[in-house]
Protein backbone atom coordinates (compact mmCIF):
# COMPACT_ATOMS: atom_id res chain seq x y z
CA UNK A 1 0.00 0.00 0.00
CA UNK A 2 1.23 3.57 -0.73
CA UNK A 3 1.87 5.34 2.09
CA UNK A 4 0.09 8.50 0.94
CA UNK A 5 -2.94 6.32 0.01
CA UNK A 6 -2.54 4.07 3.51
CA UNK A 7 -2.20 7.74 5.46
CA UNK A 8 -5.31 9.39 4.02
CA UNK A 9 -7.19 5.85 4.77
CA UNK A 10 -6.21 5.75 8.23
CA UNK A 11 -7.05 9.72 8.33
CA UNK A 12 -10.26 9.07 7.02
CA UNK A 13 -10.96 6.76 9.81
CA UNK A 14 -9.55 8.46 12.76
CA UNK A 15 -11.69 11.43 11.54
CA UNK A 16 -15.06 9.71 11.80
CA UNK A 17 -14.00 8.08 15.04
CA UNK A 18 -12.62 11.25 16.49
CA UNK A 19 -16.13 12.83 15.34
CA UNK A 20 -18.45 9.94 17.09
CA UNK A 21 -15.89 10.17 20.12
CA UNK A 22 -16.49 14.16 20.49
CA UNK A 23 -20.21 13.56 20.15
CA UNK A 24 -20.38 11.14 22.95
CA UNK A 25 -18.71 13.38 24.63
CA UNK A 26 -21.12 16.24 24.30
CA UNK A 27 -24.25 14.17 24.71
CA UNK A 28 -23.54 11.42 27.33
CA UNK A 29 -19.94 11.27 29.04
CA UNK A 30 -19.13 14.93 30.36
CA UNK A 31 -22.93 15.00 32.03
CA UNK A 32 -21.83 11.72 33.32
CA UNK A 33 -18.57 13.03 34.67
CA UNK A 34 -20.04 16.53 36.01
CA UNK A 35 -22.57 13.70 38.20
CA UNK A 36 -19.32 11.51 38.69
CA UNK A 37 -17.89 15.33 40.32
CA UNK A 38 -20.50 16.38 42.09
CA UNK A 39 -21.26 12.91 43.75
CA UNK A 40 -17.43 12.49 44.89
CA UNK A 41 -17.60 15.91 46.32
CA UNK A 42 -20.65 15.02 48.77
CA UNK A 43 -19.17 11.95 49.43
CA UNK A 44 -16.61 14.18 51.36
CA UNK A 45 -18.91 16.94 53.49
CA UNK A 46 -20.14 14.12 56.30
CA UNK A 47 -16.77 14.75 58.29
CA UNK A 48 -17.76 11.97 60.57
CA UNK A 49 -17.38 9.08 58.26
CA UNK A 50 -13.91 6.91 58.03
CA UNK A 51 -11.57 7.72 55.02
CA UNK A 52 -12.61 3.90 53.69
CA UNK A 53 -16.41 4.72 53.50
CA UNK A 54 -15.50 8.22 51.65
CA UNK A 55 -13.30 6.42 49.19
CA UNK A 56 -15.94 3.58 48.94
CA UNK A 57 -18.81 6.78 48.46
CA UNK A 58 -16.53 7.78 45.94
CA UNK A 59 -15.78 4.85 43.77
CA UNK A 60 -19.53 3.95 43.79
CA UNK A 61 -19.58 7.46 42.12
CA UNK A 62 -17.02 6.84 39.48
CA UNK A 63 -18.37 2.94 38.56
CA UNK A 64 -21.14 4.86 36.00
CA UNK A 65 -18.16 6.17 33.95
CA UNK A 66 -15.71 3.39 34.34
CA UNK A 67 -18.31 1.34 32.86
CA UNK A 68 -18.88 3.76 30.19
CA UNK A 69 -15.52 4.13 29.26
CA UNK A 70 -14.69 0.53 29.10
CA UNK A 71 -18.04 0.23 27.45
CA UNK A 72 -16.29 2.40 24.56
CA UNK A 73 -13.21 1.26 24.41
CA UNK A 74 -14.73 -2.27 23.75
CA UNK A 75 -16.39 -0.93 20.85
CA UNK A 76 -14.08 1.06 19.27
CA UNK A 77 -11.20 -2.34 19.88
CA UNK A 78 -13.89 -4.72 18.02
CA UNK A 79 -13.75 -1.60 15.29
CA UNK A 80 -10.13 -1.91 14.66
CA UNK A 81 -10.15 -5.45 15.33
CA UNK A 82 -12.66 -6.04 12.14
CA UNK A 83 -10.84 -3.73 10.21
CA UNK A 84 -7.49 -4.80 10.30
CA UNK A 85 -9.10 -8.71 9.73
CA UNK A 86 -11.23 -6.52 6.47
CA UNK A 87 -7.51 -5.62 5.46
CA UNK A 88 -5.21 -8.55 5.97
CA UNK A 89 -8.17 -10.27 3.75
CA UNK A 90 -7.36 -7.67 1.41
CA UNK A 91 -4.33 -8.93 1.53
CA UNK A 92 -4.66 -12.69 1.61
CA UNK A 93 -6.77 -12.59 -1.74
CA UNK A 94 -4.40 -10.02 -3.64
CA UNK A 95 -1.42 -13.02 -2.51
CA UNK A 96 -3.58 -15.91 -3.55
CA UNK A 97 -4.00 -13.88 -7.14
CA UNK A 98 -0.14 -12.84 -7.17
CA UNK A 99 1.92 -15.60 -5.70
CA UNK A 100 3.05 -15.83 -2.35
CA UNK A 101 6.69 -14.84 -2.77
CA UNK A 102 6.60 -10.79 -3.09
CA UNK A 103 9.92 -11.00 -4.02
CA UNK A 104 9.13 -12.74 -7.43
CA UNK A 105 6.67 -10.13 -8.29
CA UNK A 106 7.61 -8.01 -11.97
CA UNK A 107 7.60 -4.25 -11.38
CA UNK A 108 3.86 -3.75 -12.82
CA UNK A 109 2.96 -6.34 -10.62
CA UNK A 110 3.84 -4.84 -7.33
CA UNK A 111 1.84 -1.80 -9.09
CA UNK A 112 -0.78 -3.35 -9.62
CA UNK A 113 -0.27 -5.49 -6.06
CA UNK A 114 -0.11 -2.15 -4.38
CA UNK A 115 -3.08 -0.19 -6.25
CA UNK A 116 -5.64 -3.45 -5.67
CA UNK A 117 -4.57 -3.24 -2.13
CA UNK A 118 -5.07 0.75 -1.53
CA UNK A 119 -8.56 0.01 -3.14
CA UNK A 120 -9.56 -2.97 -1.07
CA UNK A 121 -8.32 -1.30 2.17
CA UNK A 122 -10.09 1.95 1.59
CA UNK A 123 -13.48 0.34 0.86
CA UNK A 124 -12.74 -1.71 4.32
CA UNK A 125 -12.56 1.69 5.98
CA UNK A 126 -16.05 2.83 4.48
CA UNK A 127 -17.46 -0.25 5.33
CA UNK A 128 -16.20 0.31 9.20
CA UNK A 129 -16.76 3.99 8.95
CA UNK A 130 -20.50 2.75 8.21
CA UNK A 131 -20.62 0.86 11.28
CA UNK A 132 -20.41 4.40 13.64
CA UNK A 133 -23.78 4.71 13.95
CA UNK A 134 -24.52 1.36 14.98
CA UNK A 135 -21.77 1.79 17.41
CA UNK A 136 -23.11 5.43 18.73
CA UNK A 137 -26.94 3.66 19.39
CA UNK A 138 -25.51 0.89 21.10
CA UNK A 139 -23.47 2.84 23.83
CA UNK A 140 -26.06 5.11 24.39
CA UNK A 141 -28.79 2.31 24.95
CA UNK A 142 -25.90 0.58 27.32
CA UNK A 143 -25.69 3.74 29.19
């Protein structure tokens, strides 16, 4: 793969994850947090309590985002997860079609390796990129 063509691919991608992560953000996770905040903080005003049942208080406050976060990070590991499979199948075909010794390969057909690659790994990317949605429902009904 060209790395101009693999670098725009990979921008492309970061982009609409970056984008999904910043909405979460806005909609469902800093609300979260400001609770997560506010519910540590009164966990510490009843001076009377033992430093183990304010730190319990306040890990009971932080479990909502903890299991948010890891929520998230779940889903955007299966992401990469299927895309990199999407790609090395790219990959796998384009060497079943070419031969497995790159080494062999003529000139043109490194070209030709390397632009049937680019192609097949940027319509992997779409295909993910299409998944976001799906992704954004899902960890808002898990909230």
């Amino acid at each position: 793969m060209s790395n101009s063509t693999m670098e725009a691919t990979q921008w492309k991608v970061k982009q609409a994850v970056d984008e999904m992560i910043d909405d979460l953000d806005k909609n469902y996770l800093r609300d979260m947090q400001k609770s997560m905040f506010l519910c540590s903080a009164k966990c510490c005003d009843n001076k009377k309590t033992t430093r183990d049942a304010v730190e319990n208080c306040v890990e009971s406050c932080n479990d909502g985002m903890k299991k948010a976060q890891g929520n998230l990070e779940r889903e955007l590991g299966g992401l990469q997860d299927q895309l990199s499979r999407c790609a090395m199948t790219c990959y796998d075909k384009l060497v079943q079609q070419f031969g497995p010794d790159v080494n062999k390969y003529t000139e043109s057909q490194k070209m030709s390796f390397n632009e049937k690659l680019d192609s097949c790994v940027s319509v992997c990317a779409d295909d993910h990129i299409k998944l976001i949605p799906a992704i954004k429902k899902r960890f808002a009904k898990n909230l």
